[in-house]
C-alpha atoms as a PDB file:
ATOM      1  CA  UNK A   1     -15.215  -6.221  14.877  1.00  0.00           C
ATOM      2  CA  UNK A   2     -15.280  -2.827  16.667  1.00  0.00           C
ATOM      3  CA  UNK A   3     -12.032  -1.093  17.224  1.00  0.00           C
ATOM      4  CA  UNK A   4     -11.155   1.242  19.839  1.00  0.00           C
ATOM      5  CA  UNK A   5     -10.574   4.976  19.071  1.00  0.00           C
ATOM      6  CA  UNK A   6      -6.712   4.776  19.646  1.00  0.00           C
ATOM      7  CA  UNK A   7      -6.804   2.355  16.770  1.00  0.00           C
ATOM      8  CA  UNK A   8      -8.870   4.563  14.133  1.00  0.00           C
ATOM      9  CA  UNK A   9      -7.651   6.597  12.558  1.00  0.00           C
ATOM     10  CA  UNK A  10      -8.925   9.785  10.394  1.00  0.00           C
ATOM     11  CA  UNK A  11      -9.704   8.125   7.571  1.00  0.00           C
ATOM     12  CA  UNK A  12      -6.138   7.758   5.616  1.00  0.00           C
ATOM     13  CA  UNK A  13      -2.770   8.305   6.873  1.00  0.00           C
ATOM     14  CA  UNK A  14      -2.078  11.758   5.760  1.00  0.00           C
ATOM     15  CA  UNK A  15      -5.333  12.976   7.645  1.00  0.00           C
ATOM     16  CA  UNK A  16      -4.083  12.563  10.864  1.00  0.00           C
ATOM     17  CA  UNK A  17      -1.656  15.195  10.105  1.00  0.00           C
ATOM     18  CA  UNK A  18      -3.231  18.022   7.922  1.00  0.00           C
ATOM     19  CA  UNK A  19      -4.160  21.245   9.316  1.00  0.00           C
ATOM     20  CA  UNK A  20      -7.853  21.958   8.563  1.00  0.00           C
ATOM     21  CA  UNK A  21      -8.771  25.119   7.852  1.00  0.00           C
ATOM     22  CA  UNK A  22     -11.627  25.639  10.849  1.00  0.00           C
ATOM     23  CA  UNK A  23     -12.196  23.540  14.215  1.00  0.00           C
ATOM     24  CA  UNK A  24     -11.986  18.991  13.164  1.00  0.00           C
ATOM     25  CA  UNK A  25     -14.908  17.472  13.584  1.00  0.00           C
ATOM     26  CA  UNK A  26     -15.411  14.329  15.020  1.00  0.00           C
ATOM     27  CA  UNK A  27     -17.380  10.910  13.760  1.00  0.00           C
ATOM     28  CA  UNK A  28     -18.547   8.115  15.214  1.00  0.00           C
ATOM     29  CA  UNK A  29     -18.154   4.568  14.099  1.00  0.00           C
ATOM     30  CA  UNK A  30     -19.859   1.874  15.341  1.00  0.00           C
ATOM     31  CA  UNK A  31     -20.388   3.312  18.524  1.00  0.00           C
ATOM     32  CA  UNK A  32     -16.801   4.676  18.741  1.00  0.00           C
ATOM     33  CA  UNK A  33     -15.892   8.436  18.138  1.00  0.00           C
ATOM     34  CA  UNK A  34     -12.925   8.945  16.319  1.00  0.00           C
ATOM     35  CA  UNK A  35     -10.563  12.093  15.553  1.00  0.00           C
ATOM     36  CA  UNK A  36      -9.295  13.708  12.379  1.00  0.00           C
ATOM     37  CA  UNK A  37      -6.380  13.032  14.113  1.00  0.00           C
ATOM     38  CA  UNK A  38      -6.849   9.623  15.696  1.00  0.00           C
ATOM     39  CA  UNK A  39      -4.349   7.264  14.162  1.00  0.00           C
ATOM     40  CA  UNK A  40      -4.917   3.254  12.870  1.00  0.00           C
ATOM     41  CA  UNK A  41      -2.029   1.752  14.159  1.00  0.00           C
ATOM     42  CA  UNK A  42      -1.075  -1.208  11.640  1.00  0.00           C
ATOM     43  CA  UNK A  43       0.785  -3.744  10.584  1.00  0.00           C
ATOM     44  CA  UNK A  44       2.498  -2.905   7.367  1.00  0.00           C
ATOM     45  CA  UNK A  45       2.614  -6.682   6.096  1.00  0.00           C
ATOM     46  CA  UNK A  46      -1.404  -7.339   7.447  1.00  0.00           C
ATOM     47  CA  UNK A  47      -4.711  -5.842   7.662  1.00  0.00           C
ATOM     48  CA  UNK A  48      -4.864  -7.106  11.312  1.00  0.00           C
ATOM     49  CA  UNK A  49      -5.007  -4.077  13.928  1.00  0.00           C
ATOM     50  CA  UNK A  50      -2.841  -3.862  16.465  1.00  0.00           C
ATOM     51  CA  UNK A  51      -3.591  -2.730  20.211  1.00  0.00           C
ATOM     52  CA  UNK A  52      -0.653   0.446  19.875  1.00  0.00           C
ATOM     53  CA  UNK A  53      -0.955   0.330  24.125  1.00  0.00           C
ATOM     54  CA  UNK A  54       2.553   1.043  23.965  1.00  0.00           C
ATOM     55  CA  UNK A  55       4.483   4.100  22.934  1.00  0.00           C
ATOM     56  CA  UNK A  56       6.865   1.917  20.998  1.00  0.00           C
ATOM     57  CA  UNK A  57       4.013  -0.031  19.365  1.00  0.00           C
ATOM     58  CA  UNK A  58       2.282   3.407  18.309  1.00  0.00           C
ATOM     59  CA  UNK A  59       5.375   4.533  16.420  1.00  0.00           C
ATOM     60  CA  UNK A  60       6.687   1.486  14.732  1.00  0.00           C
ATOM     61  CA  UNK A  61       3.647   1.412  13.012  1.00  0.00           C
ATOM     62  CA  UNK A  62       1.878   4.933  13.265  1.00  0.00           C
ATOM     63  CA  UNK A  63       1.961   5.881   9.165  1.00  0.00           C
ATOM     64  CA  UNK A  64       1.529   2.665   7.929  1.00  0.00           C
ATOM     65  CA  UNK A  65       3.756   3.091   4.820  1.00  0.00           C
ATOM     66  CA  UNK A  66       5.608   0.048   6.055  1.00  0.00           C
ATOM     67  CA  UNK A  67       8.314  -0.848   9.028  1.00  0.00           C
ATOM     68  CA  UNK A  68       9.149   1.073  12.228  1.00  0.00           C
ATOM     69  CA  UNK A  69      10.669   4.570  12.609  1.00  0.00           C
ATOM     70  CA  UNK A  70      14.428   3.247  13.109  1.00  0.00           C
ATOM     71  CA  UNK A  71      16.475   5.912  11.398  1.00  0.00           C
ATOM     72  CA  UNK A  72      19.791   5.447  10.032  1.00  0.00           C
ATOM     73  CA  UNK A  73      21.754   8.511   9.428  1.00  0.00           C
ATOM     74  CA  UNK A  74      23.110   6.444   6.227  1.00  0.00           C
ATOM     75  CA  UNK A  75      20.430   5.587   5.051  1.00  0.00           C
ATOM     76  CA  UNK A  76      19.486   7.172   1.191  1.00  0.00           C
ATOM     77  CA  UNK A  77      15.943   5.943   1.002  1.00  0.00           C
ATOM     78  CA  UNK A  78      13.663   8.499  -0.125  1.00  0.00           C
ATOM     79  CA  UNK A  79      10.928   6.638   1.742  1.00  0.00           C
ATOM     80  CA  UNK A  80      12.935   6.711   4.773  1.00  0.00           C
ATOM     81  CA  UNK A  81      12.915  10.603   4.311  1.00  0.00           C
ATOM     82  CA  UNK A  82       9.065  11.083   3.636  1.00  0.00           C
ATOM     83  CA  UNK A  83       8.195   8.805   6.742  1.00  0.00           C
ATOM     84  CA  UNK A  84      10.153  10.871   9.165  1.00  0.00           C
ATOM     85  CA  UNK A  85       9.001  14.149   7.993  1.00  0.00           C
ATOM     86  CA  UNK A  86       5.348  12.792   8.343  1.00  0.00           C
ATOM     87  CA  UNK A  87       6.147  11.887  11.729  1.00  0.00           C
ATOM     88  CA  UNK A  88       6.696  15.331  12.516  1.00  0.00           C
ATOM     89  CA  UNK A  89       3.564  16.327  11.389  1.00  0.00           C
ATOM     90  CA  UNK A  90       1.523  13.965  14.005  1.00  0.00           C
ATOM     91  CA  UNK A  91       0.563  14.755  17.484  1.00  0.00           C
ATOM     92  CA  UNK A  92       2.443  13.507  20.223  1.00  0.00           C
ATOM     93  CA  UNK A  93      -0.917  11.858  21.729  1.00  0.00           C
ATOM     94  CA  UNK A  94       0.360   9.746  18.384  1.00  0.00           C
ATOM     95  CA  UNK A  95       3.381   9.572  18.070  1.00  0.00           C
ATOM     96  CA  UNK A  96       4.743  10.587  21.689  1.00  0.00           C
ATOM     97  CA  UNK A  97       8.251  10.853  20.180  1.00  0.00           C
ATOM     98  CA  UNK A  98       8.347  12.418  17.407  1.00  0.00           C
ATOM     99  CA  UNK A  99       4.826  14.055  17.015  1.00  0.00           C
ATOM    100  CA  UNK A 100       5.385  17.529  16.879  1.00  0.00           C
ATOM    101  CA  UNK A 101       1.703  18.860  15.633  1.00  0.00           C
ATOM    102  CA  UNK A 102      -0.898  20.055  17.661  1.00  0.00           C
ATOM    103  CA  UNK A 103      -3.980  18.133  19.399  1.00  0.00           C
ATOM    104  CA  UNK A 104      -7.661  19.367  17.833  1.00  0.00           C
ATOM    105  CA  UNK A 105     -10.063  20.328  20.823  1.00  0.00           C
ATOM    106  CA  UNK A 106     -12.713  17.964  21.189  1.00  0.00           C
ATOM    107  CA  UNK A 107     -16.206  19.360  19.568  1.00  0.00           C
ATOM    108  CA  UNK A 108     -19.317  19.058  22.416  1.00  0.00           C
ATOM    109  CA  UNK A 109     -20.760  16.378  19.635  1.00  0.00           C
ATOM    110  CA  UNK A 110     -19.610  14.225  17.369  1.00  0.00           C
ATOM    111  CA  UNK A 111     -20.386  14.525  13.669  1.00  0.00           C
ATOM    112  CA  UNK A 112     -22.334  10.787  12.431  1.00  0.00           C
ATOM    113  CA  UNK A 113     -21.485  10.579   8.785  1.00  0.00           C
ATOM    114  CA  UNK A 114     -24.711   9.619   5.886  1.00  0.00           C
ATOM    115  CA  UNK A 115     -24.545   7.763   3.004  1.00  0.00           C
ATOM    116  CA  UNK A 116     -24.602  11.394   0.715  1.00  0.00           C
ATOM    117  CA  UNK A 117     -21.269  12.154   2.632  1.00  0.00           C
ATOM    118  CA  UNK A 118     -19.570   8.793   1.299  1.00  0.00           C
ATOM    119  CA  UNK A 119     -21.103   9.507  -1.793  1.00  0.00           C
ATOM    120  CA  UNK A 120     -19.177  12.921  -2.173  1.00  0.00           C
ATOM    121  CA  UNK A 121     -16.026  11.092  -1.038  1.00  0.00           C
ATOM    122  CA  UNK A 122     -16.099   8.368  -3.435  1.00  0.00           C
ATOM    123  CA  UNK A 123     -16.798  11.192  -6.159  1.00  0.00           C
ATOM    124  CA  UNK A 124     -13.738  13.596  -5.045  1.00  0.00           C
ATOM    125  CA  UNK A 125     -11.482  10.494  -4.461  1.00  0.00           C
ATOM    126  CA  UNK A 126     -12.165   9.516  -7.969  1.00  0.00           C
ATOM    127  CA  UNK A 127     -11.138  12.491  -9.333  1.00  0.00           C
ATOM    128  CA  UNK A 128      -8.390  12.619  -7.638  1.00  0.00           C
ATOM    129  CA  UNK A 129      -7.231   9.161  -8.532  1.00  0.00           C
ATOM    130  CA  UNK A 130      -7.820   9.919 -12.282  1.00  0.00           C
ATOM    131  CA  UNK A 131      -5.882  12.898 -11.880  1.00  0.00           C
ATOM    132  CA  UNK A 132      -2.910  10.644 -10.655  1.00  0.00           C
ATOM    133  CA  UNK A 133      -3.200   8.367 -13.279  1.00  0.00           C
ATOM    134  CA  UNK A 134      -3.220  10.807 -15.920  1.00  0.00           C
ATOM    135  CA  UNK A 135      -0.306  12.216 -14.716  1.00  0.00           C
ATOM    136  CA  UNK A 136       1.602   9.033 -14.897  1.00  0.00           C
ATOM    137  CA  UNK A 137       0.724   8.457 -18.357  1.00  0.00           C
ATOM    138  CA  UNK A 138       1.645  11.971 -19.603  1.00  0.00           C
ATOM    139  CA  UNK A 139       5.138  11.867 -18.740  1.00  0.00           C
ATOM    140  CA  UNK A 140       7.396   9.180 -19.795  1.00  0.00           C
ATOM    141  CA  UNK A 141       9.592   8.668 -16.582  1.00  0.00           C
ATOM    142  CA  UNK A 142       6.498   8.192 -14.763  1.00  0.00           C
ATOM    143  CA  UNK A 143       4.759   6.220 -17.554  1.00  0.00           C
ATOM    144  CA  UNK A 144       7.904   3.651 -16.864  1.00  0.00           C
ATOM    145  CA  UNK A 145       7.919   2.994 -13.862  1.00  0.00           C
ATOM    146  CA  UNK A 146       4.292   3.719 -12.213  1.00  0.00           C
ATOM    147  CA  UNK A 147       1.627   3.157 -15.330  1.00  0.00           C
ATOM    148  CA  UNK A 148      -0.542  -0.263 -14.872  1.00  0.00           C
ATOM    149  CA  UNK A 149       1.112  -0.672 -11.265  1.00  0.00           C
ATOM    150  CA  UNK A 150      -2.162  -2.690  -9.953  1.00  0.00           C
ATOM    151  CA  UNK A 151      -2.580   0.032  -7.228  1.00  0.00           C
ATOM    152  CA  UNK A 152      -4.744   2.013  -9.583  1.00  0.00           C
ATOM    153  CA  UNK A 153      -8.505   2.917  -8.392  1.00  0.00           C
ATOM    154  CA  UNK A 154     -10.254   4.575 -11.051  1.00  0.00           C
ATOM    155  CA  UNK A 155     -12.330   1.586 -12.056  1.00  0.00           C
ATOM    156  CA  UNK A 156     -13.071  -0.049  -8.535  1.00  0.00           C
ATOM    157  CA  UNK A 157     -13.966   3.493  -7.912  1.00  0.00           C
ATOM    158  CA  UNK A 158     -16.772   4.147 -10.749  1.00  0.00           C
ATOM    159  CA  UNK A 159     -18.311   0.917 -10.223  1.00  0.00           C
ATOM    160  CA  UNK A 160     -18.880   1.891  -6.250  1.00  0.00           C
ATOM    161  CA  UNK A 161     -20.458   4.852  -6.788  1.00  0.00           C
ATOM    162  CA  UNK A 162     -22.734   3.513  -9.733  1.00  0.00           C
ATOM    163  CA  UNK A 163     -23.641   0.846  -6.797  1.00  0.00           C
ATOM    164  CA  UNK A 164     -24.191   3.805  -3.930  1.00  0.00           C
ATOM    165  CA  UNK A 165     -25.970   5.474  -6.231  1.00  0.00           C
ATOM    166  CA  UNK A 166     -28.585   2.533  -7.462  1.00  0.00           C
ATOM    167  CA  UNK A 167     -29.254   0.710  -4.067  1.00  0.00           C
ATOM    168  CA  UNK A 168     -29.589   3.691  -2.186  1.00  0.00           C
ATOM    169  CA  UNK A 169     -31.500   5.899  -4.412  1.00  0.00           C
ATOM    170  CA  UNK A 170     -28.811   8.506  -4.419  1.00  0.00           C
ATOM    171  CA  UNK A 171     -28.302  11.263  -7.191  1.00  0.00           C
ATOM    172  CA  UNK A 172     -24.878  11.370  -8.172  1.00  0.00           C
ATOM    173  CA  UNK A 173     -22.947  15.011  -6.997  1.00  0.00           C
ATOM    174  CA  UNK A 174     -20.716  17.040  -8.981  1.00  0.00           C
ATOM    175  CA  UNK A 175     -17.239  16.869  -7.703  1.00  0.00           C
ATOM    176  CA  UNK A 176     -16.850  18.930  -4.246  1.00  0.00           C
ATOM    177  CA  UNK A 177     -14.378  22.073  -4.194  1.00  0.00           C
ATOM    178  CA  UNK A 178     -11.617  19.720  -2.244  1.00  0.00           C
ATOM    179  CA  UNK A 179     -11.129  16.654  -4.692  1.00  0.00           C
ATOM    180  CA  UNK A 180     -11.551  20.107  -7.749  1.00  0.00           C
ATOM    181  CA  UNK A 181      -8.432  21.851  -6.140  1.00  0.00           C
ATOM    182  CA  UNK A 182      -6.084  19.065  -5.120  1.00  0.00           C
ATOM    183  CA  UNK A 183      -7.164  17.255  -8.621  1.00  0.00           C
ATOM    184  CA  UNK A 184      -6.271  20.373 -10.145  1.00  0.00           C
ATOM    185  CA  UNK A 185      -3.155  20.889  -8.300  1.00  0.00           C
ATOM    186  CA  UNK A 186      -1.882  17.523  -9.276  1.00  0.00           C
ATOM    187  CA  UNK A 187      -2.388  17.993 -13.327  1.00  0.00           C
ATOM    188  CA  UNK A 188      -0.271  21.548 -13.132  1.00  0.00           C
ATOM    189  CA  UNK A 189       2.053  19.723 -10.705  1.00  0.00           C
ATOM    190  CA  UNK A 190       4.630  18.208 -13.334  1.00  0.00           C
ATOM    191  CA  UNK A 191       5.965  20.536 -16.188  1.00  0.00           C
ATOM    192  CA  UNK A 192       6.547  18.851 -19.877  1.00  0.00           C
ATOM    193  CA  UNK A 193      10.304  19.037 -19.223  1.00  0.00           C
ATOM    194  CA  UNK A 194       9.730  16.915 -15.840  1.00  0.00           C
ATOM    195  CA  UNK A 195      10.149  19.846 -13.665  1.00  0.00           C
ATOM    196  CA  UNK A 196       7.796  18.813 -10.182  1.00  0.00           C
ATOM    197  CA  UNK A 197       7.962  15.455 -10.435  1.00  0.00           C
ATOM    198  CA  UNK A 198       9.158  14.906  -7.243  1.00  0.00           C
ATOM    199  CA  UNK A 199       7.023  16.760  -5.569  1.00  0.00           C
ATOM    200  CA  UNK A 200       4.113  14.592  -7.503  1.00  0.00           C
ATOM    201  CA  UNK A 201       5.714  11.497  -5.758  1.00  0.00           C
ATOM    202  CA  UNK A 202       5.517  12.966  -2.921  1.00  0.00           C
ATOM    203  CA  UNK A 203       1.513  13.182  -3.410  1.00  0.00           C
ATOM    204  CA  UNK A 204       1.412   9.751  -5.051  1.00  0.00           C
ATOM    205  CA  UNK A 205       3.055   7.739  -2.425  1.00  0.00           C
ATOM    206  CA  UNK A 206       1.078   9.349   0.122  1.00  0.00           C
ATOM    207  CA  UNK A 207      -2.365   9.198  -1.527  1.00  0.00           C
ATOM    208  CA  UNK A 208      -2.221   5.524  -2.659  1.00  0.00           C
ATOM    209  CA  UNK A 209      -0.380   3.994   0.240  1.00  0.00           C
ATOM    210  CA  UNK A 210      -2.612   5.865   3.080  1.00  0.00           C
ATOM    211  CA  UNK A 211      -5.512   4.360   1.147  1.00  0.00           C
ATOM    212  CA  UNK A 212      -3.696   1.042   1.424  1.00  0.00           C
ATOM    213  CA  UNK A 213      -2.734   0.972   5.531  1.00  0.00           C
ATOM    214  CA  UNK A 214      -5.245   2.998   7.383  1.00  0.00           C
ATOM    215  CA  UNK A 215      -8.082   3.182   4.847  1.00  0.00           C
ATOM    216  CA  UNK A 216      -9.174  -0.244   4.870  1.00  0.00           C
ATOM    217  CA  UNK A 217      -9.949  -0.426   8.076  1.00  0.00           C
ATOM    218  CA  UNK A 218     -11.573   2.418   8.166  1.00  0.00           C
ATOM    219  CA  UNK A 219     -13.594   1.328   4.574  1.00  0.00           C
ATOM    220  CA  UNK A 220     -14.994  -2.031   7.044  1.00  0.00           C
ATOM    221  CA  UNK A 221     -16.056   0.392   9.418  1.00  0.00           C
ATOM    222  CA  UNK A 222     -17.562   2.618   6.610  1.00  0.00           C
ATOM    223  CA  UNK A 223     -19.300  -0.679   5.270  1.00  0.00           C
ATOM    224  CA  UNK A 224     -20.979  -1.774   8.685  1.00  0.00           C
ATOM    225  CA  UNK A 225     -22.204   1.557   9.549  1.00  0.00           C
ATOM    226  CA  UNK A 226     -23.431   2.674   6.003  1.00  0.00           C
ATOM    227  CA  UNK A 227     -23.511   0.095   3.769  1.00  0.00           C
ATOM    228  CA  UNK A 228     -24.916  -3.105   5.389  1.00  0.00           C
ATOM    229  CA  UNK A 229     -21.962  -4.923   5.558  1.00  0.00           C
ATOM    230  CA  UNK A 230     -21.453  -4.323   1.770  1.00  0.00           C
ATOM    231  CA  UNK A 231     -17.062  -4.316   0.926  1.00  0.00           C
ATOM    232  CA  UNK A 232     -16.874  -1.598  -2.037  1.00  0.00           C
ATOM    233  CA  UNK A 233     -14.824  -2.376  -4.591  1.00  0.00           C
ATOM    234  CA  UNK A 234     -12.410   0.460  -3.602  1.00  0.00           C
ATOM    235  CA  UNK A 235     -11.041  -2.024  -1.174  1.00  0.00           C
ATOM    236  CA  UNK A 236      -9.855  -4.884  -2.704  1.00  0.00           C
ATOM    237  CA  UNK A 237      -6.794  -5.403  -4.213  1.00  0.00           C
ATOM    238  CA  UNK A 238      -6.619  -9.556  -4.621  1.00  0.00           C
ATOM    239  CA  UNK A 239      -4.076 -11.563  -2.628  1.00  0.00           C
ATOM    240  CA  UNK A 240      -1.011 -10.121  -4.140  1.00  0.00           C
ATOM    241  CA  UNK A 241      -1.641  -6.431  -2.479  1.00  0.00           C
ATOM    242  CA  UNK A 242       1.784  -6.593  -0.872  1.00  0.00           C
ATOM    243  CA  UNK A 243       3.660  -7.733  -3.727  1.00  0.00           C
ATOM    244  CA  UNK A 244       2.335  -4.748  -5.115  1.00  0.00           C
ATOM    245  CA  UNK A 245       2.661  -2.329  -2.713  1.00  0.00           C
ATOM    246  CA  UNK A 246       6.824  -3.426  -2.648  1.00  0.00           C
ATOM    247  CA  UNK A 247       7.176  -2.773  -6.548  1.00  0.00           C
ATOM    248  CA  UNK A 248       5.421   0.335  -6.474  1.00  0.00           C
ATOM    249  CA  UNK A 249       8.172   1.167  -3.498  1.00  0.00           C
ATOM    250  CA  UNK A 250      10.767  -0.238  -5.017  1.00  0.00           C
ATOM    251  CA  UNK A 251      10.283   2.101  -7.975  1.00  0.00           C
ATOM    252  CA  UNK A 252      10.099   4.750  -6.018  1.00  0.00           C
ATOM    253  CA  UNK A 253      13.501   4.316  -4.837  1.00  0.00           C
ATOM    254  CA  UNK A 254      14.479   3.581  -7.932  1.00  0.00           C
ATOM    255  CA  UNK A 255      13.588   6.996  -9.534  1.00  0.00           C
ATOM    256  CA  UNK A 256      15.436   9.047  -6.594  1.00  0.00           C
ATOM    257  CA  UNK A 257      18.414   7.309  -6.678  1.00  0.00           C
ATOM    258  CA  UNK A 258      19.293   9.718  -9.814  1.00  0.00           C
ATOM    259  CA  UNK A 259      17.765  13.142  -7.443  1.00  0.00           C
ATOM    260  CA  UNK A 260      19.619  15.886  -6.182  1.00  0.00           C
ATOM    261  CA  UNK A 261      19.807  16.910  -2.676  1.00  0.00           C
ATOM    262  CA  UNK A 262      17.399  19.633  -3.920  1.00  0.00           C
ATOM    263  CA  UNK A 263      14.947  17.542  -5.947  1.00  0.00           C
ATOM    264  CA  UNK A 264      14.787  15.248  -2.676  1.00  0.00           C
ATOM    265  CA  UNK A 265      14.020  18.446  -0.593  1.00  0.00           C
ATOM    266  CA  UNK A 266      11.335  19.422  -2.979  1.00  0.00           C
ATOM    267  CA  UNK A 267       9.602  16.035  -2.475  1.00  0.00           C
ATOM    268  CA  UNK A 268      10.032  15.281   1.148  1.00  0.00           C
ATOM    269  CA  UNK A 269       9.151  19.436   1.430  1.00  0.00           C
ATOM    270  CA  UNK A 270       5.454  18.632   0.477  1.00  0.00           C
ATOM    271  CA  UNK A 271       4.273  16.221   2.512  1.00  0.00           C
ATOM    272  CA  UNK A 272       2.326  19.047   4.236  1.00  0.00           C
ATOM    273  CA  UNK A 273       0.471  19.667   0.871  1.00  0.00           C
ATOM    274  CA  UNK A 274      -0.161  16.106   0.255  1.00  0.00           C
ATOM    275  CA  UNK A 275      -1.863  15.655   3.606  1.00  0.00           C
ATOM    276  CA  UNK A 276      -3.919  18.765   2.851  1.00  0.00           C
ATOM    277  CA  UNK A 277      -5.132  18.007  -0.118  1.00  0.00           C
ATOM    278  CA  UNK A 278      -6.073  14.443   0.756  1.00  0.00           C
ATOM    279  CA  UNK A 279      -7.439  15.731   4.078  1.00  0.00           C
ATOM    280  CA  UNK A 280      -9.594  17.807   2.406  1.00  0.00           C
ATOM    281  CA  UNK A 281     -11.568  15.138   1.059  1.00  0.00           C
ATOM    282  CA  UNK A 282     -11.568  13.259   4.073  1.00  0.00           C
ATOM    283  CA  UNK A 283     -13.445  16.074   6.006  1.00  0.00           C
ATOM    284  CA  UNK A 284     -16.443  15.304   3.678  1.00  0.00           C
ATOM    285  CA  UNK A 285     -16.771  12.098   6.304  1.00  0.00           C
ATOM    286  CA  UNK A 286     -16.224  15.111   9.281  1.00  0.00           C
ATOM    287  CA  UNK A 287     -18.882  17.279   8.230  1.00  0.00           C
ATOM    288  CA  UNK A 288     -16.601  19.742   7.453  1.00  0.00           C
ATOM    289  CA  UNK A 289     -17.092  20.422   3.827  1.00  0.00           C
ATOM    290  CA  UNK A 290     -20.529  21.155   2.475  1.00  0.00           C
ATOM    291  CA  UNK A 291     -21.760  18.971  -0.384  1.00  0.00           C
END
């Protein structure tokens, strides 16, 4: 199936929204050219795209963490809190409401990603997903409530790029500079006395659940284009995906009930940072980070 640009989006949620450090490139999928900033417009219960021809339809469903942008001025959900901020931080071409970021000039041609360039993203993604998980499993809080969560994607990961790396005679790269820093960034993140944690759930909910909405759309693309119709195991999840993805929330929620007005600021405060860091790696598919 071939989508339409206004229904791709940058590879994972938080990519629409970070703020690249020199000009976005642009790639083409199947025939369509899509932005760093083009968003997937989902739904948050289905992997089935939706036709976001609407300004309503663009922004009930424009971050794809789940449920449209209805804001009640009662409402305590810390989820509630990270969505709007990321709203913010999308263009109004996206979200024609709220979008308050700026549109990325269009580059004279568009950048056609390889089969090395997945590569490198599969490799920085990994370490960035180990990172997570070692996190979690350092600290007890987190250890409760987020350790063997069925979201993890260390494994799937290392089995696709032992796969990329056998059928398509690849050699395996080093991890890149931008999965290095953000990995990095994530392990100094939480002190032993708990200090940054949320700010780390900040990064976790984003990471994981921008994987989950827009990314597997964008991983069928990857897979028609690249991989010869191939699904990496980065993608699947089983059946019970959103059974999942509502614990995981849940637990979230959870854990901030028991925040400060200042521990919430810290996490909703770096949402910019998590889109950064995750955009980084993203821009491997852009040609914007050299191998």
């Amino acid at each position: 199936m071939k989508l339409s640009a206004m229904q791709l989006t940058a590879f994972l949620s938080y990519t629409v929204a970070f703020v690249p450090s020199k000009p976005a490139q642009y790639i083409i999928f199947s025939q369509n050219v899509i932005s760093p900033r083009t968003h997937l417009c989902m739904s948050p219960s289905s992997s089935t795209s939706q036709t976001a021809e609407t300004t309503s339809s663009r922004e009930e469903h424009v971050h794809g963490h789940g449920g449209p942008m209805i804001i009640d001025p009662n409402d305590t959900s810390i989820l509630t809190e990270l969505r709007t901020v990321a709203m913010k931080l999308h263009t109004k071409e996206q979200a024609p409401r709220e979008g308050e970021a700026p549109s990325p000039a269009k580059p004279a041609e568009p950048y056609v990603p390889t089969q090395s360039d997945y590569l490198q993203f599969l490799v920085d993604s990994l370490h960035v997903y180990e990172a997570l998980e070692e996190v979690v499993e350092s600290h007890p809080v987190l250890k409760e409530k987020f350790s063997n969560s069925g979201l993890e994607r260390t494994e799937a990961l290392k089995k696709d790029i032992v796969y990329m790396v056998e059928k398509f005679g690849l050699e395996r790269p080093a991890v890149g500079g931008a999965g290095r820093r953000y990995a990095e960034d994530l392990r100094n993140m939480v002190s032993q006395n708990g200090e940054g944690i949320p700010e780390f759930i900040c990064h976790y909910y984003n990471f994981y659940f921008a994987h989950l909405a827009g990314g597997r759309m964008i991983g069928k693309q990857m897979s028609s284009l690249l991989l010869g119709g191939e699904t990496l195991e980065f993608y699947k999840w089983g059946d019970n995906v959103n059974e999942l993805k509502n614990k995981v929330k849940d637990k979230i929620e959870e854990l901030a009930e028991s925040w400060s007005r200042d521990e919430r600021d810290k996490c909703v405060g770096a949402t910019g940072s998590a889109f950064q860091g995750g955009g980084a790696i993203n821009l491997y598919l852009f040609g914007g980070n050299p191998h």
